[in-house]
C-alpha atoms as a PDB file:
ATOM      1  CA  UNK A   1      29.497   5.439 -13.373  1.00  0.00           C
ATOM      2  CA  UNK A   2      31.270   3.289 -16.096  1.00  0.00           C
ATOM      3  CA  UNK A   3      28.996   0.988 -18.841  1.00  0.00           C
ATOM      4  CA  UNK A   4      30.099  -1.783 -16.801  1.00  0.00           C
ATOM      5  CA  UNK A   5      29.792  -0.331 -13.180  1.00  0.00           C
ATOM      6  CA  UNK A   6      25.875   0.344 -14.216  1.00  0.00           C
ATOM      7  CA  UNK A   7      26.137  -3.224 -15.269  1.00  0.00           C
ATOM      8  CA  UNK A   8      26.551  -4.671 -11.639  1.00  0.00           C
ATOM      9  CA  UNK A   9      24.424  -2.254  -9.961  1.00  0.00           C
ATOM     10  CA  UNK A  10      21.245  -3.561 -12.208  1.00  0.00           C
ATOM     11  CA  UNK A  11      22.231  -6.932 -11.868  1.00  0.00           C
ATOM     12  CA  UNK A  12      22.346  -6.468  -8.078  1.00  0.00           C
ATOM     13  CA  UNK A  13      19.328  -5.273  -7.778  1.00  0.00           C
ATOM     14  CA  UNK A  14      17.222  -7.810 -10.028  1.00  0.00           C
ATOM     15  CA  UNK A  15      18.931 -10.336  -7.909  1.00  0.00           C
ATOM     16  CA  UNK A  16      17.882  -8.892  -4.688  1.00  0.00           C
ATOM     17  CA  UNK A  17      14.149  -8.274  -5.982  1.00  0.00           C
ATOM     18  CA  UNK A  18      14.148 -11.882  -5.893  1.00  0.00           C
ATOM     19  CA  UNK A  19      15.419 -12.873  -2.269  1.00  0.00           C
ATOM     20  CA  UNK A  20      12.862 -13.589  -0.070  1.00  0.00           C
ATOM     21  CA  UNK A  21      14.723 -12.909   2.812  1.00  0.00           C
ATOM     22  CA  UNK A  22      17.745  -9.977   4.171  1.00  0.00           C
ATOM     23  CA  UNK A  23      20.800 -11.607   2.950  1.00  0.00           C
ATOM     24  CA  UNK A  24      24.026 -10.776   4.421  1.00  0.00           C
ATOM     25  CA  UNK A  25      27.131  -9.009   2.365  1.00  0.00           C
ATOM     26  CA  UNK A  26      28.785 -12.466   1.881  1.00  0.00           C
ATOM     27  CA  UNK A  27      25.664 -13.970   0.354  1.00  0.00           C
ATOM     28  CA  UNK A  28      25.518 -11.130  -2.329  1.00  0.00           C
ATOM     29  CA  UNK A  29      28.821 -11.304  -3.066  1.00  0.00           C
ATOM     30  CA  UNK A  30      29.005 -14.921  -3.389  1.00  0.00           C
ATOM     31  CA  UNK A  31      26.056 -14.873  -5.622  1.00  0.00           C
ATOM     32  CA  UNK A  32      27.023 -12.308  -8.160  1.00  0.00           C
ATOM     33  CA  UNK A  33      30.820 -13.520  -8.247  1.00  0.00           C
ATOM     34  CA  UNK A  34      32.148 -10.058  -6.709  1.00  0.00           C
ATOM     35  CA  UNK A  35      34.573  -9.381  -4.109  1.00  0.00           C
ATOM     36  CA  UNK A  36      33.174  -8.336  -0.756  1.00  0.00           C
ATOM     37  CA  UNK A  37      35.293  -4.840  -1.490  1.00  0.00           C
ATOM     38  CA  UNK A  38      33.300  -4.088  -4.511  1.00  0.00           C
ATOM     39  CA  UNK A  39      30.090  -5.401  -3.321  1.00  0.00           C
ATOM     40  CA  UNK A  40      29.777  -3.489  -0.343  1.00  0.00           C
ATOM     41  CA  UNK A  41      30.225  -0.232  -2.531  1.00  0.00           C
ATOM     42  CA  UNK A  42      27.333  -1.381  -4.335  1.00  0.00           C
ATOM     43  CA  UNK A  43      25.410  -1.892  -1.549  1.00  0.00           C
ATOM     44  CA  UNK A  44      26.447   1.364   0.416  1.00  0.00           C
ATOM     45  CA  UNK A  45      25.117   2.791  -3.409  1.00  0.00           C
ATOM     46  CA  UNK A  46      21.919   1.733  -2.877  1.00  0.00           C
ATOM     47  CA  UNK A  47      21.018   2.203   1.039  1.00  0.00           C
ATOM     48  CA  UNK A  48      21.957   5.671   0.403  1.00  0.00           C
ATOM     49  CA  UNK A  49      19.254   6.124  -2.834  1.00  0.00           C
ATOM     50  CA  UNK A  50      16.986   4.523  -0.620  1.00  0.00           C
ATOM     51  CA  UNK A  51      16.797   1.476  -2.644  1.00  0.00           C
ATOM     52  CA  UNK A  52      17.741  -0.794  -0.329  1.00  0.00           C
ATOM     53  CA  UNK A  53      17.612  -1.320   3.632  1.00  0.00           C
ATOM     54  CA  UNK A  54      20.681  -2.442   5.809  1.00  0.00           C
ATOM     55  CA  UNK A  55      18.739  -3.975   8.852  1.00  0.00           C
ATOM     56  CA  UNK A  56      20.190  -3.694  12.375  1.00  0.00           C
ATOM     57  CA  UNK A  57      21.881  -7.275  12.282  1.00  0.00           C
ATOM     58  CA  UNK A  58      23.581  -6.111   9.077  1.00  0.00           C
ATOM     59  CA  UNK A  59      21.953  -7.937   6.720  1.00  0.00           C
ATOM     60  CA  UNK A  60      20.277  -6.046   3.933  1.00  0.00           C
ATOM     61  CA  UNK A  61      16.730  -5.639   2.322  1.00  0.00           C
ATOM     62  CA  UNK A  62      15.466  -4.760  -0.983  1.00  0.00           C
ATOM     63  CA  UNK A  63      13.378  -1.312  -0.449  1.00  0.00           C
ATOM     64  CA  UNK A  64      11.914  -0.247  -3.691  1.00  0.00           C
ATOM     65  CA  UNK A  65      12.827  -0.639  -7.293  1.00  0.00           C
ATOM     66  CA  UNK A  66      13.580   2.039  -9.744  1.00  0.00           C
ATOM     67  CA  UNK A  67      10.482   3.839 -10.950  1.00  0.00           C
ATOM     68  CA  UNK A  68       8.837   3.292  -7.773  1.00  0.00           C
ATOM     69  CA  UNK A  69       7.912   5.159  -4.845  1.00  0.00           C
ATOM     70  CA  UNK A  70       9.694   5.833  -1.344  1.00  0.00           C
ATOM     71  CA  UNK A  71       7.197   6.667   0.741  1.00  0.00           C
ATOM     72  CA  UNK A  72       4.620   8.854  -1.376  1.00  0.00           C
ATOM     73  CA  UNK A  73       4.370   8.853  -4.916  1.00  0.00           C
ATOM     74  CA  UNK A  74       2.213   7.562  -8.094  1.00  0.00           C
ATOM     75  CA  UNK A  75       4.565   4.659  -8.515  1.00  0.00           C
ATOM     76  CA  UNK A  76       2.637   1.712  -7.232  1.00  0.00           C
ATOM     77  CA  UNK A  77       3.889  -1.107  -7.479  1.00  0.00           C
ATOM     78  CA  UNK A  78       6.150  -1.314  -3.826  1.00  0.00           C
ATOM     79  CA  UNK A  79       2.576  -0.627  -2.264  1.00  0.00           C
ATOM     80  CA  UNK A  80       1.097  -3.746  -4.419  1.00  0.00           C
ATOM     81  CA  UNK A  81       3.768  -5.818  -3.780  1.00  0.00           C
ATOM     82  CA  UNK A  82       3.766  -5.445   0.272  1.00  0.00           C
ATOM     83  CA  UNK A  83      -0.036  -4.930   0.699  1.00  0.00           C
ATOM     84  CA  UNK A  84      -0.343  -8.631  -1.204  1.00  0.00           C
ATOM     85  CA  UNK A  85       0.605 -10.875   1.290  1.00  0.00           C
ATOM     86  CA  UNK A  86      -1.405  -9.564   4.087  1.00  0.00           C
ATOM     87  CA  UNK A  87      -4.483  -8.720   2.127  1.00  0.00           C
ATOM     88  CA  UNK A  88      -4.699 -12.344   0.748  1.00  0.00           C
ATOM     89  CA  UNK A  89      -4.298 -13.015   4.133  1.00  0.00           C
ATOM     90  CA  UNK A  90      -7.235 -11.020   5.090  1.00  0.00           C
ATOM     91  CA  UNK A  91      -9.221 -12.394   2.242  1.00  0.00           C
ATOM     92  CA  UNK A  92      -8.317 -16.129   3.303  1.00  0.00           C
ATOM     93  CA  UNK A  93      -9.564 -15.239   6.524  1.00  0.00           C
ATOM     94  CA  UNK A  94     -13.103 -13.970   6.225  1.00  0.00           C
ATOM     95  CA  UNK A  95     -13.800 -14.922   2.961  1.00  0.00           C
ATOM     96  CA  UNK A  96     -14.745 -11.722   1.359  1.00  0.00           C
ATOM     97  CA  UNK A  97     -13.124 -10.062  -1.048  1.00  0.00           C
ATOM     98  CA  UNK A  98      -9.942  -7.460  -1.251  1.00  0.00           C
ATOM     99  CA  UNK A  99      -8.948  -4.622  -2.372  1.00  0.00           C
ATOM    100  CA  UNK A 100      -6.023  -1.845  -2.523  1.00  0.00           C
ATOM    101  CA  UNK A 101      -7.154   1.643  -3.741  1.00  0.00           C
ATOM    102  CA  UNK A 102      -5.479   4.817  -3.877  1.00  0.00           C
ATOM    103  CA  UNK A 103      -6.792   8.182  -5.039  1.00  0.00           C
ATOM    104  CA  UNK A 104      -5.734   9.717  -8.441  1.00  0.00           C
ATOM    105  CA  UNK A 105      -6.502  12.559  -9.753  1.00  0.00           C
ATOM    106  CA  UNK A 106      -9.588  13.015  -7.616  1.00  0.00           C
ATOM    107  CA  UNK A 107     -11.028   9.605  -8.561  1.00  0.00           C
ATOM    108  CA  UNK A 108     -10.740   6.289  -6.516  1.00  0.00           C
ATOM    109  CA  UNK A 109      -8.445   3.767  -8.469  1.00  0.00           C
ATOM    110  CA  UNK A 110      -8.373   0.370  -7.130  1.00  0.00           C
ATOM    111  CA  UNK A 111      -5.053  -0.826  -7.812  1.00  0.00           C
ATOM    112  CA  UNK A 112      -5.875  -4.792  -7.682  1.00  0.00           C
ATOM    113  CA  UNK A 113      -8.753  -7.254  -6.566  1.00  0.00           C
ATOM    114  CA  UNK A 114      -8.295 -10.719  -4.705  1.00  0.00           C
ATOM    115  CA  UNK A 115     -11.365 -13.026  -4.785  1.00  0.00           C
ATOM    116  CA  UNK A 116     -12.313 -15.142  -1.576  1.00  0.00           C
ATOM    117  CA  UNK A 117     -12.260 -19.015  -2.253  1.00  0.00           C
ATOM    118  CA  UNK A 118     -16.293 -19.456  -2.091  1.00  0.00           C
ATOM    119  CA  UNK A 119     -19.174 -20.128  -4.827  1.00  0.00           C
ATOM    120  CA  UNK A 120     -21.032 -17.186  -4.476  1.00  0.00           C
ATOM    121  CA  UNK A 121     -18.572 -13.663  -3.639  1.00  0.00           C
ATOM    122  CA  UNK A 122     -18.462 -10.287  -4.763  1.00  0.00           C
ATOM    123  CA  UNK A 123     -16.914  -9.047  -8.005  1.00  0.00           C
ATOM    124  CA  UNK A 124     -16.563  -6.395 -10.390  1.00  0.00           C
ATOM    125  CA  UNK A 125     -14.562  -4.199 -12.761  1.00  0.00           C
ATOM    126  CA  UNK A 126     -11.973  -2.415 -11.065  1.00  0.00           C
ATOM    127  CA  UNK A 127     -10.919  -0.554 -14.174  1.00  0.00           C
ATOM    128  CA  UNK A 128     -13.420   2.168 -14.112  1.00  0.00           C
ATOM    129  CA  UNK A 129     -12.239   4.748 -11.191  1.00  0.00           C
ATOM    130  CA  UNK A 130     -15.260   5.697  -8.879  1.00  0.00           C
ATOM    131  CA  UNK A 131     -16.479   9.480  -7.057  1.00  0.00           C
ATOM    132  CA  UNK A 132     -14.799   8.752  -3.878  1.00  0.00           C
ATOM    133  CA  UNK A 133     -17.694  10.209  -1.897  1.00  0.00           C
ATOM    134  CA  UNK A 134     -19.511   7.193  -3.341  1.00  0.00           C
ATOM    135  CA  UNK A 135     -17.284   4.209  -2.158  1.00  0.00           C
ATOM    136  CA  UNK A 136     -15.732   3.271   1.461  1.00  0.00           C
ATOM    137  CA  UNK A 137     -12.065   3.556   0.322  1.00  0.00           C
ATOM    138  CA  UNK A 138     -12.712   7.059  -0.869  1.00  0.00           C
ATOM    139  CA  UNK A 139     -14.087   8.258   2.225  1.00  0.00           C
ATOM    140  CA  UNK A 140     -11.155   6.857   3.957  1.00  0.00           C
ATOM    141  CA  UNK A 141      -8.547   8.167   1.426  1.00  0.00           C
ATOM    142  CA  UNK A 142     -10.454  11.909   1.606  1.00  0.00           C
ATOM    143  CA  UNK A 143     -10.497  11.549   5.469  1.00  0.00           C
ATOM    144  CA  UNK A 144      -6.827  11.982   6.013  1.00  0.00           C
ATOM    145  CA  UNK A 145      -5.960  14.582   3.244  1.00  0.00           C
ATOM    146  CA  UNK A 146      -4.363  17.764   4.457  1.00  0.00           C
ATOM    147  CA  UNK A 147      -7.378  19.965   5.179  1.00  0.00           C
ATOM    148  CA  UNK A 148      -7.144  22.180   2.335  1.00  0.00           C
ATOM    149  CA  UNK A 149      -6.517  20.039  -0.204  1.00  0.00           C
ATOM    150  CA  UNK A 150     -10.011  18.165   1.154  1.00  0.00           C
ATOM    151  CA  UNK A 151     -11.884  21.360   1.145  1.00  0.00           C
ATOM    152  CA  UNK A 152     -11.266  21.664  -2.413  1.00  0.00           C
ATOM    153  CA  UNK A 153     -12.158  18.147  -3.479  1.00  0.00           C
ATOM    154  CA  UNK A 154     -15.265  17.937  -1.142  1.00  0.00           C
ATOM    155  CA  UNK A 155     -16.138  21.564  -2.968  1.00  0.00           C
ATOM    156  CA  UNK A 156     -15.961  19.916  -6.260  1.00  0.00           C
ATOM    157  CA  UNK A 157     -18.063  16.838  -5.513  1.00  0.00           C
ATOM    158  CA  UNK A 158     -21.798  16.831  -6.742  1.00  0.00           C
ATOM    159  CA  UNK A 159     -23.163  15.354  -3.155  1.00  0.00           C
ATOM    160  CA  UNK A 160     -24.866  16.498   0.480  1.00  0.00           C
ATOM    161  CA  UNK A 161     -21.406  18.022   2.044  1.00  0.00           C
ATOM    162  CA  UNK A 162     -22.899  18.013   5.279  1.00  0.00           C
ATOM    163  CA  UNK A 163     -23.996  14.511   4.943  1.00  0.00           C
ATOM    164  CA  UNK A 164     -20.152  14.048   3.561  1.00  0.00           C
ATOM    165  CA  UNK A 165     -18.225  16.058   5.912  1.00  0.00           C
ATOM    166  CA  UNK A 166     -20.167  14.076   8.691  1.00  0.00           C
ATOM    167  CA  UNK A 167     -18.597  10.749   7.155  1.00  0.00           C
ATOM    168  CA  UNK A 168     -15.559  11.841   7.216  1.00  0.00           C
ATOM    169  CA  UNK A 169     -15.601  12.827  10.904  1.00  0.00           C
ATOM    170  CA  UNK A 170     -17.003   9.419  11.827  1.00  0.00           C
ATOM    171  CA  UNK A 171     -14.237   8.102   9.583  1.00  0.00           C
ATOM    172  CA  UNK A 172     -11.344   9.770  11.577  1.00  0.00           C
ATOM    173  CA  UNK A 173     -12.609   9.102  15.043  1.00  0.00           C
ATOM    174  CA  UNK A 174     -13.213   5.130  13.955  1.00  0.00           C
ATOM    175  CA  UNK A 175     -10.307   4.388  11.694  1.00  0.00           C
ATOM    176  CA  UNK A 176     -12.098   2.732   9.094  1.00  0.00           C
ATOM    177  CA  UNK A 177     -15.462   3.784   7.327  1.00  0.00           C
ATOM    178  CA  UNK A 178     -18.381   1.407   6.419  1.00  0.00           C
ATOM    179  CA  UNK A 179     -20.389   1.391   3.336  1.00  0.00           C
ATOM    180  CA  UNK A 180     -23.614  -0.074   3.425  1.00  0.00           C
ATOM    181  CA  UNK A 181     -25.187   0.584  -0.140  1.00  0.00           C
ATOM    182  CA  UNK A 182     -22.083   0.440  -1.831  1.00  0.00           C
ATOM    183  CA  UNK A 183     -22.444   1.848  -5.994  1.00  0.00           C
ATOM    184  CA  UNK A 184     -22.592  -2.023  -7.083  1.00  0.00           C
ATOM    185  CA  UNK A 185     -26.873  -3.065  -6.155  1.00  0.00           C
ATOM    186  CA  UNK A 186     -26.703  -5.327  -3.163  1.00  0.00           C
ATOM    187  CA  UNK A 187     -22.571  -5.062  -2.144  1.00  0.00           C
ATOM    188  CA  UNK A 188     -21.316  -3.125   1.086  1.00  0.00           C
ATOM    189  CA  UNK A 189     -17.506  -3.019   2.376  1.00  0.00           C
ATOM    190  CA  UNK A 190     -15.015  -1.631   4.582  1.00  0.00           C
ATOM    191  CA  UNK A 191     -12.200   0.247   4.419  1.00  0.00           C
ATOM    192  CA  UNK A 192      -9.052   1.627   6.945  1.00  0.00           C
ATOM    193  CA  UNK A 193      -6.183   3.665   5.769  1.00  0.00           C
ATOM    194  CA  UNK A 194      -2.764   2.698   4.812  1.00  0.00           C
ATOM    195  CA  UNK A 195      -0.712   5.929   5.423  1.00  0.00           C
ATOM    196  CA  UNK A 196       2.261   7.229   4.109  1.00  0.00           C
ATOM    197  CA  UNK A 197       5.322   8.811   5.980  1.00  0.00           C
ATOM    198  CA  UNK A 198       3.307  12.238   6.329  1.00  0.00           C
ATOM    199  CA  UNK A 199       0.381  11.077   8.085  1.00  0.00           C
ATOM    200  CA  UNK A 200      -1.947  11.098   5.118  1.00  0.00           C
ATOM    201  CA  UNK A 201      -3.723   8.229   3.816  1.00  0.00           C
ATOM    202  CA  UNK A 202      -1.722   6.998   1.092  1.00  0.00           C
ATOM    203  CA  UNK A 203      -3.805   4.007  -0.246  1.00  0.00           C
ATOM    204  CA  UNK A 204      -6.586   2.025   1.527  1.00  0.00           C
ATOM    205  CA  UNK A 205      -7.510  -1.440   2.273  1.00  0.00           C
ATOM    206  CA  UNK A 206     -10.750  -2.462   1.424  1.00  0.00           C
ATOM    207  CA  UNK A 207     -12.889  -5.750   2.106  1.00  0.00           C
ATOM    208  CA  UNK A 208     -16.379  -6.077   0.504  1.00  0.00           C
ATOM    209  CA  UNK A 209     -18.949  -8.697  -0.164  1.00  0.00           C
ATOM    210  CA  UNK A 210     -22.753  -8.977  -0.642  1.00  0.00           C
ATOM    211  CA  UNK A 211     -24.976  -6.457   1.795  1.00  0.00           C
ATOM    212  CA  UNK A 212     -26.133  -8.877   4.165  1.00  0.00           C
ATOM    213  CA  UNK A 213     -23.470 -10.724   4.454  1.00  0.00           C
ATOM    214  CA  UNK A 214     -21.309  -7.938   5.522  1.00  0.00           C
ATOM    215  CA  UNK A 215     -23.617  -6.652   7.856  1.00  0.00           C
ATOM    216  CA  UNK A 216     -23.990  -9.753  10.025  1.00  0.00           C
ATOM    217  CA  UNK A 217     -19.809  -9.580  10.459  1.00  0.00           C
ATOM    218  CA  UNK A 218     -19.105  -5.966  10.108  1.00  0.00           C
ATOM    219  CA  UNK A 219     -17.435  -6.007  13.510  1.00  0.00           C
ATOM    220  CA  UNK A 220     -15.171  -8.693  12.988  1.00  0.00           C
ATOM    221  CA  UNK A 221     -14.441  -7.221   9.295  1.00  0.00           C
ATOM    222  CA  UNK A 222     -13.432  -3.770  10.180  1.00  0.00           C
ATOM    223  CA  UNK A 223     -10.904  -5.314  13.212  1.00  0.00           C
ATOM    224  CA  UNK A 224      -9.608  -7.719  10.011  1.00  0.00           C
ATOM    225  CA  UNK A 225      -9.498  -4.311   7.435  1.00  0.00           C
ATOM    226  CA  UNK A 226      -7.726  -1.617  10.159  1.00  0.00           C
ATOM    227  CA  UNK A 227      -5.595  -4.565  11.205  1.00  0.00           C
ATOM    228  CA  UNK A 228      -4.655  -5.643   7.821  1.00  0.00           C
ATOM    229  CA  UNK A 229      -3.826  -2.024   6.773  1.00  0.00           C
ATOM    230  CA  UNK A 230      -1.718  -1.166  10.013  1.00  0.00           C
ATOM    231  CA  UNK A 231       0.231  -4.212   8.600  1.00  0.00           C
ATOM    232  CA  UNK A 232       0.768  -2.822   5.569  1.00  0.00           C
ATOM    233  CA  UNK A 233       1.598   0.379   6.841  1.00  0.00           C
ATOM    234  CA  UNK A 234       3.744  -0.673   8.722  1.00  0.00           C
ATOM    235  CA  UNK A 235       5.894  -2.352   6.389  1.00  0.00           C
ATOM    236  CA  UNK A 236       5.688   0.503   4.030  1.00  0.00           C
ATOM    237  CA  UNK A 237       7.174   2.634   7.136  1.00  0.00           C
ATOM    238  CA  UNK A 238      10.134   0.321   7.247  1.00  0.00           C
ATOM    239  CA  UNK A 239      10.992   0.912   3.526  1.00  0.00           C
ATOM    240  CA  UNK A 240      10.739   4.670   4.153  1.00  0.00           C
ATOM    241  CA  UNK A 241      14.030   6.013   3.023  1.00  0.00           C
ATOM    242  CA  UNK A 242      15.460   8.078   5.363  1.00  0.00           C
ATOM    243  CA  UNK A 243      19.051  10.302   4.046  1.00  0.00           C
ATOM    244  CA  UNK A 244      21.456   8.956   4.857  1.00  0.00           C
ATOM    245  CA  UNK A 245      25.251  10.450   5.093  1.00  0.00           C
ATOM    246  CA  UNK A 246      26.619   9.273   1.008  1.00  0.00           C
ATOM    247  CA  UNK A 247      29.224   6.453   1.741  1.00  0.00           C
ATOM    248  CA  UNK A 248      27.661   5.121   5.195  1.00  0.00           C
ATOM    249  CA  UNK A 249      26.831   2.193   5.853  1.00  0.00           C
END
């Protein structure tokens, strides 16, 4: 690709990361000052590198941005940027607050933290990673890890694996996994999977607050936390690039 070919294709896509809606061919043409010839070449470019989405009305979708992931990967800022919007939702809701965590490196990293609008709500660090058999999202994330690669991590954890293993079962059969002495004195939460395009939990959702207030709306708060991350996972499922033959469109 020429200099100036590379030229187009990054200014197409920093205009696209900033559409809030599918736009159709004309619209990107019109807006970068390209014929509709050249433009759909640069489109066609990026459905097939799975960088954008051409929806079934024609229209077309940012999907990722360089650097980040597809559908698995340690590039997270697609997952941040879709799981936003419906976990501020979520937080707006029941007025707890919200989290996205993903596992790395063995260790729970929580990727971001919205606070509830309400005098007296739970906070902390999120910079210091946490033993995921210590924290909801980690049971979650270790729940739906490919057997062997759980076996290994549970092996390596300083805890009751019975007690563990049991957790993770429970975890499975629910869909989401409650904490109720979480590692911060006095906070519990609740966490459901967000799963990637091979069935493993890629990140989770989680929504915590002080012990006893949890406890009196746990029900409601796990429906709001596995129907939040189905929401996300969903989205992140639509994104998933699938190959497509080079020069379709």
């Amino acid at each position: 690709m020429s200099g100036r070919g590379a030229e187009r294709i990054l200014d197409l896509v920093e205009w696209m990361a900033g559409q809030v809606a599918p736009f159709g061919l004309a619209d990107a043409a019109q807006a970068m000052a390209t014929p509709k010839s050249s433009m759909l070449l640069l489109l066609r470019t990026l459905v097939d590198r799975g960088y954008a989405d051409r929806l079934p009305d024609g229209r077309y979708a940012l999907a990722r941005l360089p650097g980040e992931m597809g559908s698995t990967g340690r590039a997270w800022n697609t997952l941040l940027r879709v799981a936003e919007p419906a976990l501020r939702a979520a937080v707006d809701a029941v007025r707890e607050t919200g989290f996205v965590a993903v596992l790395d490196e063995g260790k729970v990293r929580y990727l971001n933290k919205l606070l509830p609008d309400r005098e007296i709500r739970y906070d902390r660090d999120i910079t210091a990673p946490r033993a995921p058999h210590q924290v909801a999202s980690g049971i979650v994330l270790m729940a739906w890890m490919p057997a062997d690669e759980r076996a290994a991590l549970v092996a390596a954890l300083d805890t009751d694996h019975a007690a563990l293993e049991a957790d993770l079962t429970a975890c499975r059969a629910n869909g989401f996994f409650y904490n109720g002495k979480g590692v911060v004195e006095g906070a519990a939460g609740v966490a459901a999977p967000v799963f990637g395009a091979d069935g493993r939990a890629l990140a989770a959702i989680n929504i915590s607050g002080p012990r006893d207030r949890v406890a009196a709306q746990i029900d409601s708060l796990s429906q709001q936390t596995v129907q939040t991350a189905a929401r996300v996972t969903e989205e992140l499922q639509r994104r998933t690039h699938n190959k497509r033959i080079p020069g379709g469109n």
